[in-house]
PDB file of N, CA and C in Angstrom:
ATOM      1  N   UNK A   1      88.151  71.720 129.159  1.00  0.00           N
ATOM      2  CA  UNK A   1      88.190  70.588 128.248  1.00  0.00           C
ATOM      3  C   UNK A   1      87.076  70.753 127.215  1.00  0.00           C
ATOM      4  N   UNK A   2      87.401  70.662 126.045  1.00  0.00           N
ATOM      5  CA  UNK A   2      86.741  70.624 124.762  1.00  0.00           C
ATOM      6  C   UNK A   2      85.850  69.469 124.198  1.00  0.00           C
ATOM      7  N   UNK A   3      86.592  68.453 125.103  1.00  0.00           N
ATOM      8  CA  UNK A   3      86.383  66.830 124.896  1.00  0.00           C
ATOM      9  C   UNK A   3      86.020  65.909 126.240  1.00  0.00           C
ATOM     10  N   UNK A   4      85.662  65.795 127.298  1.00  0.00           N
ATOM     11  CA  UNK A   4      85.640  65.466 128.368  1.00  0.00           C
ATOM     12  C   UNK A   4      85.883  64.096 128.286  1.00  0.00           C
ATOM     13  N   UNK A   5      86.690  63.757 129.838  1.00  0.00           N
ATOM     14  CA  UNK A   5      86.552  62.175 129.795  1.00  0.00           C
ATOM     15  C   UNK A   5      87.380  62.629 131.261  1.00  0.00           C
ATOM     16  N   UNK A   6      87.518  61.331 131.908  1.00  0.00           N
ATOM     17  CA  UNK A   6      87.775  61.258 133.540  1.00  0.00           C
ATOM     18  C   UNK A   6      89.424  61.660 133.098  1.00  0.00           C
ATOM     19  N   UNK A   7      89.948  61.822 132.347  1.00  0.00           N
ATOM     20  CA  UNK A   7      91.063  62.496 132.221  1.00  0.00           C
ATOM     21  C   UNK A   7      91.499  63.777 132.783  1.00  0.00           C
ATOM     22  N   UNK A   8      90.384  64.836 132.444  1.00  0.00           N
ATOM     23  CA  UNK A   8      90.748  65.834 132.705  1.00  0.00           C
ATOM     24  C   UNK A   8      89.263  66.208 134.201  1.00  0.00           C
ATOM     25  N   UNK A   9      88.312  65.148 134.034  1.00  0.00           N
ATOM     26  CA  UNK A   9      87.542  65.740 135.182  1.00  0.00           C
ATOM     27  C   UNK A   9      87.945  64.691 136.840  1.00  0.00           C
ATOM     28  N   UNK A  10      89.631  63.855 136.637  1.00  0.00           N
ATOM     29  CA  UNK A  10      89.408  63.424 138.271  1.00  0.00           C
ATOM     30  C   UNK A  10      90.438  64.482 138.181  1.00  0.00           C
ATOM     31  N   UNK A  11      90.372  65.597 139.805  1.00  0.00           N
ATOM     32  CA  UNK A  11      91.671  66.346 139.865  1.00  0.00           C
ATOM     33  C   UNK A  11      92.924  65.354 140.262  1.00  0.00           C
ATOM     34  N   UNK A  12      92.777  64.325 140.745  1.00  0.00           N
ATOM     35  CA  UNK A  12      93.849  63.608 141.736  1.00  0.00           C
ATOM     36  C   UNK A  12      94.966  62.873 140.836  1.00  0.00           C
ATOM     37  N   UNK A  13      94.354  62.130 139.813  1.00  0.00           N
ATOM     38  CA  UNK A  13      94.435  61.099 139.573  1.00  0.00           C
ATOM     39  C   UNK A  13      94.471  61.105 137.449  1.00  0.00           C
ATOM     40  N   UNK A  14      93.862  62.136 137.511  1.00  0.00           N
ATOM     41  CA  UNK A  14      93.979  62.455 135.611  1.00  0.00           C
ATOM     42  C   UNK A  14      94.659  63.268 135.351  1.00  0.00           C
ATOM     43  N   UNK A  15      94.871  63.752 134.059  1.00  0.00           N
ATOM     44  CA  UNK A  15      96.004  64.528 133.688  1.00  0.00           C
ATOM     45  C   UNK A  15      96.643  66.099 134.790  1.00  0.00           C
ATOM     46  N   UNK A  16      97.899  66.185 135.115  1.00  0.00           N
ATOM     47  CA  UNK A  16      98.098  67.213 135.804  1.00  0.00           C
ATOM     48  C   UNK A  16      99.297  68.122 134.885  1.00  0.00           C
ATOM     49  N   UNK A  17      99.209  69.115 135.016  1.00  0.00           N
ATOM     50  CA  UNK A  17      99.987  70.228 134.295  1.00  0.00           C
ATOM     51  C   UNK A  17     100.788  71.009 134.796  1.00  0.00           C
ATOM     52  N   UNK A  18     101.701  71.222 134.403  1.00  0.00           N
ATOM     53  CA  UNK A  18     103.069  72.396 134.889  1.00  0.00           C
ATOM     54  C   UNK A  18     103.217  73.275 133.305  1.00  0.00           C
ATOM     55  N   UNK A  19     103.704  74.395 134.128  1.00  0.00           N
ATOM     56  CA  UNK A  19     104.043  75.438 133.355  1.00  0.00           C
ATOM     57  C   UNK A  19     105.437  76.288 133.849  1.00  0.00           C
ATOM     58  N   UNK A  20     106.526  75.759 132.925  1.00  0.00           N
ATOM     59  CA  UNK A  20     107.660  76.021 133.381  1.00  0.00           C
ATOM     60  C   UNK A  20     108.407  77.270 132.288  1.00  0.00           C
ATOM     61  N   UNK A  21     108.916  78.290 132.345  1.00  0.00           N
ATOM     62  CA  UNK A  21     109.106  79.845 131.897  1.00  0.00           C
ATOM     63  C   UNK A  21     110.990  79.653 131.730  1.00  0.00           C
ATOM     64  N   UNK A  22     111.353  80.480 130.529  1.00  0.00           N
ATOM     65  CA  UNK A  22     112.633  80.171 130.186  1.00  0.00           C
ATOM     66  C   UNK A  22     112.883  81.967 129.823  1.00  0.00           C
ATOM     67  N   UNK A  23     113.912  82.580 130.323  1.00  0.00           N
ATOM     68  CA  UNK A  23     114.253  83.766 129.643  1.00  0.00           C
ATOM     69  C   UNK A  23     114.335  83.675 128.188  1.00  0.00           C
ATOM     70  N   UNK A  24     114.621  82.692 128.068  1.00  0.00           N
ATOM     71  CA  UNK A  24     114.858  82.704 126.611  1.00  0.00           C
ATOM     72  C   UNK A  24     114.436  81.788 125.516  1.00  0.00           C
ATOM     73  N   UNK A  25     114.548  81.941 124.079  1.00  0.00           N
ATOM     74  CA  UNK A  25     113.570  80.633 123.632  1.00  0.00           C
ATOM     75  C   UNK A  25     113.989  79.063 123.760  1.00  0.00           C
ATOM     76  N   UNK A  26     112.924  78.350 124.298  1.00  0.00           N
ATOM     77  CA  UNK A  26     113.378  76.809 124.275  1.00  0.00           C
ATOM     78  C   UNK A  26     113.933  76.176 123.214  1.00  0.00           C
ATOM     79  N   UNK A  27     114.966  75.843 123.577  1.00  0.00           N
ATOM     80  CA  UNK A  27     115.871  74.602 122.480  1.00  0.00           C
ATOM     81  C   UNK A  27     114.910  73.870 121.816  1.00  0.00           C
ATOM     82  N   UNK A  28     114.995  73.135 120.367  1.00  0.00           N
ATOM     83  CA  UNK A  28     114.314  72.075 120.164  1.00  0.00           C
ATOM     84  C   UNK A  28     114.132  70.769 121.017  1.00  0.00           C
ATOM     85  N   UNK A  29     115.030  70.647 121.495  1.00  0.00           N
ATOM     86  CA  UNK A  29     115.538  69.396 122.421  1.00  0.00           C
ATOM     87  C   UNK A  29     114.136  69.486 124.035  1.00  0.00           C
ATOM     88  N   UNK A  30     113.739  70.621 123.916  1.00  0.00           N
ATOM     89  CA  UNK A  30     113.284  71.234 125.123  1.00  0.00           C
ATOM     90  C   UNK A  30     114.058  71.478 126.378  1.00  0.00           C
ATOM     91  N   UNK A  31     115.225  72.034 125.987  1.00  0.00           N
ATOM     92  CA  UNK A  31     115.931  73.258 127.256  1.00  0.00           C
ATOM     93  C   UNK A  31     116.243  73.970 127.293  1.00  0.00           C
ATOM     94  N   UNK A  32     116.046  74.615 128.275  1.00  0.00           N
ATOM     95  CA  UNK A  32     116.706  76.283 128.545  1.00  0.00           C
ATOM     96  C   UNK A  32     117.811  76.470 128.826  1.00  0.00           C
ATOM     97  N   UNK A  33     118.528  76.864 127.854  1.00  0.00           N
ATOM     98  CA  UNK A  33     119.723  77.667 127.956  1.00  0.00           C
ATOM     99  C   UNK A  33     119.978  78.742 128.687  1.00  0.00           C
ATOM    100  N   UNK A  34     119.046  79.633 129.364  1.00  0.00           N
ATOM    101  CA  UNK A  34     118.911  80.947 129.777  1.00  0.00           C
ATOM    102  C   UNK A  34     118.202  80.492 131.172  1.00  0.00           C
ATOM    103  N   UNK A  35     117.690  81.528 132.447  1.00  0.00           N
ATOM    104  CA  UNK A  35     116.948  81.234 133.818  1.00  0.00           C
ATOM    105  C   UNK A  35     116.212  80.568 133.345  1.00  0.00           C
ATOM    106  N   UNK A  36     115.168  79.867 134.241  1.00  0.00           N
ATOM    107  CA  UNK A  36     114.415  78.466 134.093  1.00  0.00           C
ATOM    108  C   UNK A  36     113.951  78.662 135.112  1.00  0.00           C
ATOM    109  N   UNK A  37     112.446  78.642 135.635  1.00  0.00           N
ATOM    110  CA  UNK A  37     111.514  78.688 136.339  1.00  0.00           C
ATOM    111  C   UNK A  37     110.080  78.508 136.413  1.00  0.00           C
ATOM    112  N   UNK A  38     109.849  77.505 137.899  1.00  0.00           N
ATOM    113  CA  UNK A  38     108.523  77.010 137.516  1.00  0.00           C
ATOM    114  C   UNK A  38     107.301  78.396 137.674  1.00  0.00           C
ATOM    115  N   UNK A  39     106.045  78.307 136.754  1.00  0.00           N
ATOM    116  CA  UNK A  39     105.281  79.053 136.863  1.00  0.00           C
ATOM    117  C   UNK A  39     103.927  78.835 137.173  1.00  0.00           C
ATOM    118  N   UNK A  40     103.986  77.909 137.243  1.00  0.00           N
ATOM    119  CA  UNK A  40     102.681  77.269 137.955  1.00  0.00           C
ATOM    120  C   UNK A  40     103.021  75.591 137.767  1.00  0.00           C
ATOM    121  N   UNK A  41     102.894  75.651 139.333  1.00  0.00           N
ATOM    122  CA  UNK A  41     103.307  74.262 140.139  1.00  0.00           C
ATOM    123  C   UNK A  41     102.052  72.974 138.972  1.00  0.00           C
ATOM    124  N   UNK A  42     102.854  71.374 139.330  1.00  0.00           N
ATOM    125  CA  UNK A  42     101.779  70.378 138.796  1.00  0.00           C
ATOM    126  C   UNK A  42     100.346  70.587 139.739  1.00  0.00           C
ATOM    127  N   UNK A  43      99.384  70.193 138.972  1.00  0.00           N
ATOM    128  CA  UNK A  43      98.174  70.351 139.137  1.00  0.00           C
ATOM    129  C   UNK A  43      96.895  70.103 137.965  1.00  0.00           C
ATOM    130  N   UNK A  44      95.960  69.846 138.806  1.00  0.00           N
ATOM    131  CA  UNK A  44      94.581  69.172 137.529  1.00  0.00           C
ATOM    132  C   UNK A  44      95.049  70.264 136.532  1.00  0.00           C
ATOM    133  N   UNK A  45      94.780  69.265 135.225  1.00  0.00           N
ATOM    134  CA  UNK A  45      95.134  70.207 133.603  1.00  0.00           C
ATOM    135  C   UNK A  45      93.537  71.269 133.218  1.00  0.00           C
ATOM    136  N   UNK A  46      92.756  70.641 134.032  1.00  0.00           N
ATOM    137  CA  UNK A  46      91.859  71.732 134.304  1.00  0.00           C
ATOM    138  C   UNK A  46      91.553  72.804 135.453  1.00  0.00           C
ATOM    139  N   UNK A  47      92.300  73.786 134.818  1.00  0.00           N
ATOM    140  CA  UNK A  47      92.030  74.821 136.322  1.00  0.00           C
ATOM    141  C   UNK A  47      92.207  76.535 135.634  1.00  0.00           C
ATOM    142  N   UNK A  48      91.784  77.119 136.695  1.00  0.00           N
ATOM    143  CA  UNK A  48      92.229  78.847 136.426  1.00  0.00           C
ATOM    144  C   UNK A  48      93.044  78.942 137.147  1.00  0.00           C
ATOM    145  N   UNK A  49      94.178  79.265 137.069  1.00  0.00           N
ATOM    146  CA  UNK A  49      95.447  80.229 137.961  1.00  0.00           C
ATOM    147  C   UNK A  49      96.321  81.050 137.471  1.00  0.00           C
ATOM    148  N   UNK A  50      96.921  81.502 138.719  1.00  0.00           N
ATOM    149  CA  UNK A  50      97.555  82.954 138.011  1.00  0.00           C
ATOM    150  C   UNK A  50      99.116  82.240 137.784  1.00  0.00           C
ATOM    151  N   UNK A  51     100.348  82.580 136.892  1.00  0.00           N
ATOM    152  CA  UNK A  51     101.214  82.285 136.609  1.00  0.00           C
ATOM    153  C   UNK A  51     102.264  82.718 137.432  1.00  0.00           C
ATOM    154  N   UNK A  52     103.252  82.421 138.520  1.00  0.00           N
ATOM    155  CA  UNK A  52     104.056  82.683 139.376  1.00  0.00           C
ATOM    156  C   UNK A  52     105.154  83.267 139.276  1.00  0.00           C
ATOM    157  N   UNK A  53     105.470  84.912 139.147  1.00  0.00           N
ATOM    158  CA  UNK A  53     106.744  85.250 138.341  1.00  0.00           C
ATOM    159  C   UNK A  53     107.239  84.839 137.250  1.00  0.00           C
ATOM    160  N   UNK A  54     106.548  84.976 135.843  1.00  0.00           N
ATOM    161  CA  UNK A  54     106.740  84.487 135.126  1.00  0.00           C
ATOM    162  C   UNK A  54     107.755  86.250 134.276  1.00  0.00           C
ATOM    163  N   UNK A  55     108.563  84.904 133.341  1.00  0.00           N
ATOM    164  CA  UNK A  55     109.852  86.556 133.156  1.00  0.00           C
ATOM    165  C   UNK A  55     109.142  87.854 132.652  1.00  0.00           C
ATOM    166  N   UNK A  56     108.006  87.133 131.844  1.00  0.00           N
ATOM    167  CA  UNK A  56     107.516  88.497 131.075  1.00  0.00           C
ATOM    168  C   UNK A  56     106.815  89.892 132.050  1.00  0.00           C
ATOM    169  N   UNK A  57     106.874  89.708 133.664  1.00  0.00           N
ATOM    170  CA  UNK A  57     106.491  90.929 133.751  1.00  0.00           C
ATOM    171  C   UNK A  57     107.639  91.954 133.835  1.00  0.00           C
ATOM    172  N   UNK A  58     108.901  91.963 133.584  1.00  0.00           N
ATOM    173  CA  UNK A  58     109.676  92.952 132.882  1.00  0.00           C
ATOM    174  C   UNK A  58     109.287  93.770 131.855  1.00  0.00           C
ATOM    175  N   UNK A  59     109.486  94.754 131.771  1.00  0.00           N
ATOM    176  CA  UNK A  59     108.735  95.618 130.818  1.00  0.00           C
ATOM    177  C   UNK A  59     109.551  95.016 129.723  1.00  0.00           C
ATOM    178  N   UNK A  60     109.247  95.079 128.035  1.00  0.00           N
ATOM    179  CA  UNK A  60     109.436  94.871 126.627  1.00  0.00           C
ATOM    180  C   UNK A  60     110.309  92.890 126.957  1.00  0.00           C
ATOM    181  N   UNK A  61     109.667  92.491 127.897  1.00  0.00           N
ATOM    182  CA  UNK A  61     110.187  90.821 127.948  1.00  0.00           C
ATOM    183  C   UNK A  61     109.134  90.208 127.068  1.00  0.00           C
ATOM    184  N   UNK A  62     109.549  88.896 127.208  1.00  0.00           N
ATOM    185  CA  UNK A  62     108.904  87.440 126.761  1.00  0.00           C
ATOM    186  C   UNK A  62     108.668  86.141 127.153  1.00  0.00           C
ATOM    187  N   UNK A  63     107.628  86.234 127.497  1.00  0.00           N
ATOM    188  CA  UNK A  63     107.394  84.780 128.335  1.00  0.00           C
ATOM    189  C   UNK A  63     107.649  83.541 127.064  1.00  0.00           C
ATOM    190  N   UNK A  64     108.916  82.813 127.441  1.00  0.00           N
ATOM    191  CA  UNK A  64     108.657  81.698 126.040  1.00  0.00           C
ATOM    192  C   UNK A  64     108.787  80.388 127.353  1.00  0.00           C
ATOM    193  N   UNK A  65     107.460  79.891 127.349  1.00  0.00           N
ATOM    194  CA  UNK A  65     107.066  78.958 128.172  1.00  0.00           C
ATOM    195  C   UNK A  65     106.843  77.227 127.753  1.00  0.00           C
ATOM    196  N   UNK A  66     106.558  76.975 128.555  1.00  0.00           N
ATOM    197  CA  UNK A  66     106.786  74.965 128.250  1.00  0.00           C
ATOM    198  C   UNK A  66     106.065  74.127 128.921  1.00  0.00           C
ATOM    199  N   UNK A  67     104.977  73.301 128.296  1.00  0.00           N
ATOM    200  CA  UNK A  67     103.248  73.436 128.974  1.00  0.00           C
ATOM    201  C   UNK A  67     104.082  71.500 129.039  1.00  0.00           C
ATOM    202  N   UNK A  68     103.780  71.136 130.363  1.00  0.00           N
ATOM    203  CA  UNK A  68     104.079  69.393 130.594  1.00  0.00           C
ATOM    204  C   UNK A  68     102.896  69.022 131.105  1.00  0.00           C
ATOM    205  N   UNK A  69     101.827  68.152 130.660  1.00  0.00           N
ATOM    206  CA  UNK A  69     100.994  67.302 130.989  1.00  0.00           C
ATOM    207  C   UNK A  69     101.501  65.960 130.614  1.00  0.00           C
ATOM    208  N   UNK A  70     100.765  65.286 132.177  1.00  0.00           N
ATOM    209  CA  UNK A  70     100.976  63.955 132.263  1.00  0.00           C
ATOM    210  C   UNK A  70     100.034  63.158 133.359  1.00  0.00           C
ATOM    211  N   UNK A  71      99.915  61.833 133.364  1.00  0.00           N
ATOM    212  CA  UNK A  71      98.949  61.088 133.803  1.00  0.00           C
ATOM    213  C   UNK A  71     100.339  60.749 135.155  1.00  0.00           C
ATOM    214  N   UNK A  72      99.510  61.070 136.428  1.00  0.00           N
ATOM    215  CA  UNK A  72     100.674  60.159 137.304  1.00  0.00           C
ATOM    216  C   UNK A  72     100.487  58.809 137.259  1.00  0.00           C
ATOM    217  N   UNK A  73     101.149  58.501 138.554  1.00  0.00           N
ATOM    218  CA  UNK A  73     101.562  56.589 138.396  1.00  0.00           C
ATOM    219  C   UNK A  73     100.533  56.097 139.276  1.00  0.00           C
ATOM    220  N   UNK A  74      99.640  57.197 139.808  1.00  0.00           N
ATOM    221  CA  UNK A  74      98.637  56.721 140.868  1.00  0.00           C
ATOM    222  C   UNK A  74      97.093  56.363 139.912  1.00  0.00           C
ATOM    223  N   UNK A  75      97.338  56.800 138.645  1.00  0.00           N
ATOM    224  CA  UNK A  75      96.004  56.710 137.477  1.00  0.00           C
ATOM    225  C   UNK A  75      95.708  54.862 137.702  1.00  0.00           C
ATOM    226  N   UNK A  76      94.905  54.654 137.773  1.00  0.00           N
ATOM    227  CA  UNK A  76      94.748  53.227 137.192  1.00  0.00           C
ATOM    228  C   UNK A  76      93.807  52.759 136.072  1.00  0.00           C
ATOM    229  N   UNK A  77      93.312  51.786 135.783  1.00  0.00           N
ATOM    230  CA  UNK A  77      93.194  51.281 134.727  1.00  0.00           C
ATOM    231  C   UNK A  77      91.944  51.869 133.391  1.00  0.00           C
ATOM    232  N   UNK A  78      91.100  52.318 134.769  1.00  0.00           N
ATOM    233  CA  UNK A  78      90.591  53.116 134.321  1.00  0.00           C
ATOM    234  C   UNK A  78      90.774  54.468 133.281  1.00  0.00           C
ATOM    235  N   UNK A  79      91.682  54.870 133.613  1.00  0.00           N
ATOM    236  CA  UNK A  79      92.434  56.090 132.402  1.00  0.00           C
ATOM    237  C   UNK A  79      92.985  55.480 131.389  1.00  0.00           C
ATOM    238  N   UNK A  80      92.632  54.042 131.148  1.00  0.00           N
ATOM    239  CA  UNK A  80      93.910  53.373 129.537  1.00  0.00           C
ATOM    240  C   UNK A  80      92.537  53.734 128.855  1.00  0.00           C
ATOM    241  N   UNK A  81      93.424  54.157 127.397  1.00  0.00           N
ATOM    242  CA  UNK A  81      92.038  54.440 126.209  1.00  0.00           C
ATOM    243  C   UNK A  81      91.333  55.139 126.244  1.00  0.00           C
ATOM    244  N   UNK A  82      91.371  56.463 126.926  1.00  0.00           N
ATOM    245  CA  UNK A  82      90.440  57.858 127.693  1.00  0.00           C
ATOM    246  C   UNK A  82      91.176  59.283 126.833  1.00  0.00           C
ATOM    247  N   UNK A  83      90.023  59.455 126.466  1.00  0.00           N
ATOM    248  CA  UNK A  83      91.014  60.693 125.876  1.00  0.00           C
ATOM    249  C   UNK A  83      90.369  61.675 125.631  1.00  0.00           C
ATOM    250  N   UNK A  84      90.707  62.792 126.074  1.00  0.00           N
ATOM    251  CA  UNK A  84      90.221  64.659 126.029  1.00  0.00           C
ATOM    252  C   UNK A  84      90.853  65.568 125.630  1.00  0.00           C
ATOM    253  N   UNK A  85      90.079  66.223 124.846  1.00  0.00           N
ATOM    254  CA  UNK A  85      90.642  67.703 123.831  1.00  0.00           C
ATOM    255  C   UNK A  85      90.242  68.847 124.819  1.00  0.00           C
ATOM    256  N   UNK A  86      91.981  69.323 124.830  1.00  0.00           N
ATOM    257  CA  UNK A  86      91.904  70.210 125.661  1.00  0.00           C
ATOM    258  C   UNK A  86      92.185  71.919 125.086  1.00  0.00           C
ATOM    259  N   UNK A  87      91.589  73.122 125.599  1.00  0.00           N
ATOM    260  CA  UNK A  87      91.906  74.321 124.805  1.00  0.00           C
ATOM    261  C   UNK A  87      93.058  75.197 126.050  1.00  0.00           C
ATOM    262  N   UNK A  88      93.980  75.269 126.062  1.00  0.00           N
ATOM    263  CA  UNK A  88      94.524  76.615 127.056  1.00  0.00           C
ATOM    264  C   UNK A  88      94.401  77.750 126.230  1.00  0.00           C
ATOM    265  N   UNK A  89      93.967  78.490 127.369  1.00  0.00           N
ATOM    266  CA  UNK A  89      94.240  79.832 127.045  1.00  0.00           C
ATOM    267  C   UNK A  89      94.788  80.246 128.259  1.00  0.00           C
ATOM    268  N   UNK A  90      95.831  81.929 127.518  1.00  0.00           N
ATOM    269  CA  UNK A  90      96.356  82.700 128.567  1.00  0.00           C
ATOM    270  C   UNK A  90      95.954  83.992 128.119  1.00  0.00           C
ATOM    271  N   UNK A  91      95.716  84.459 129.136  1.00  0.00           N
ATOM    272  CA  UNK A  91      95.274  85.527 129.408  1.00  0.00           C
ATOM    273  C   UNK A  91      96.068  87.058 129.971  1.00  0.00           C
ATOM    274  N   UNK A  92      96.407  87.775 129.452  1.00  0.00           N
ATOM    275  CA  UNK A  92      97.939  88.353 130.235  1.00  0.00           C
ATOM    276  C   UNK A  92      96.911  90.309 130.374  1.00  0.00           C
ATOM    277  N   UNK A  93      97.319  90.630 131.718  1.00  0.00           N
ATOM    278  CA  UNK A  93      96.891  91.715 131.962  1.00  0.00           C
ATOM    279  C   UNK A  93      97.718  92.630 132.298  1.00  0.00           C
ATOM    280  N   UNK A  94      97.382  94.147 131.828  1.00  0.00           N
ATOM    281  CA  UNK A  94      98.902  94.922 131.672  1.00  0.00           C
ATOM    282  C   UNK A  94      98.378  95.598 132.832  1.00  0.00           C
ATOM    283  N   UNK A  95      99.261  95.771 134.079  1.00  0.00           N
ATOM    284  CA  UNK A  95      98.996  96.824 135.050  1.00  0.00           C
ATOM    285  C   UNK A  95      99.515  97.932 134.737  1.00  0.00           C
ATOM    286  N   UNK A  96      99.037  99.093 136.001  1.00  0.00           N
ATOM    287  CA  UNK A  96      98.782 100.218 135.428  1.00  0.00           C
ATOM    288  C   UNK A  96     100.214 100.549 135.923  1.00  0.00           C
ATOM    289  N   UNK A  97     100.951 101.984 134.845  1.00  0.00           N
ATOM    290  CA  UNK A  97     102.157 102.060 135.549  1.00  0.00           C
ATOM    291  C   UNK A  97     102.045 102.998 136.688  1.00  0.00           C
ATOM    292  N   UNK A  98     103.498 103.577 137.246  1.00  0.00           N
ATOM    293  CA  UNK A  98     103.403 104.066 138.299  1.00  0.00           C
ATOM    294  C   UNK A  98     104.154 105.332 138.454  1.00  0.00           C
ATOM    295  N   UNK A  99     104.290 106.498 138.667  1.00  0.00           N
ATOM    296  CA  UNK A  99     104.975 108.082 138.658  1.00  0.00           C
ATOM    297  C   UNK A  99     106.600 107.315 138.526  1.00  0.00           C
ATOM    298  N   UNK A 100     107.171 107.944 137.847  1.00  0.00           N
ATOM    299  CA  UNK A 100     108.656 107.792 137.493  1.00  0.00           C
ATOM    300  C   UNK A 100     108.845 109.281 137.742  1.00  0.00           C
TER     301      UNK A 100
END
């Protein structure tokens, strides 16, 4: 977080994030026409993790992905009027290949 506020620092209870992976590019509408798979389960919008079969480790693929943050229904009153600037980054590492 760029901006802090109990938004992004309660894990339980402030913003949580999914990262859901489409073979192909997302509709405006936001759907996938093509496979559809989650890539990293909901969870605090602040965290490091690794991305779960996401399509792009096919060789010459494309991860065209779809970032959902949201406050659950367990937030209370405390989170009205709270607000944090957040930066993602991804990070993508090429492994090494292997004898063909």
């Amino acid at each position: 977080a760029t901006t802090s506020s109990i938004l992004d620092s309660d894990p339980a209870n402030g913003l949580q994030m999914s990262v859901e992976s489409c073979s192909v590019a997302w509709a405006a509408d936001g759907t996938c026409s093509g496979a559809q798979r989650t890539v990293l389960a909901p969870g605090p919008a602040v965290r490091t993790a690794d991305l779960a079969d996401p399509f792009g480790l096919t060789a010459g693929s494309t991860d065209h992905l779809a970032v959902t943050l949201g406050v659950p229904a367990s937030a209370g009153d405390a989170f009205r009027g709270q607000s944090s600037a957040l930066s993602l980054t991804f990070t993508a590492t090429q492994r090494d290949g292997g004898s063909r």
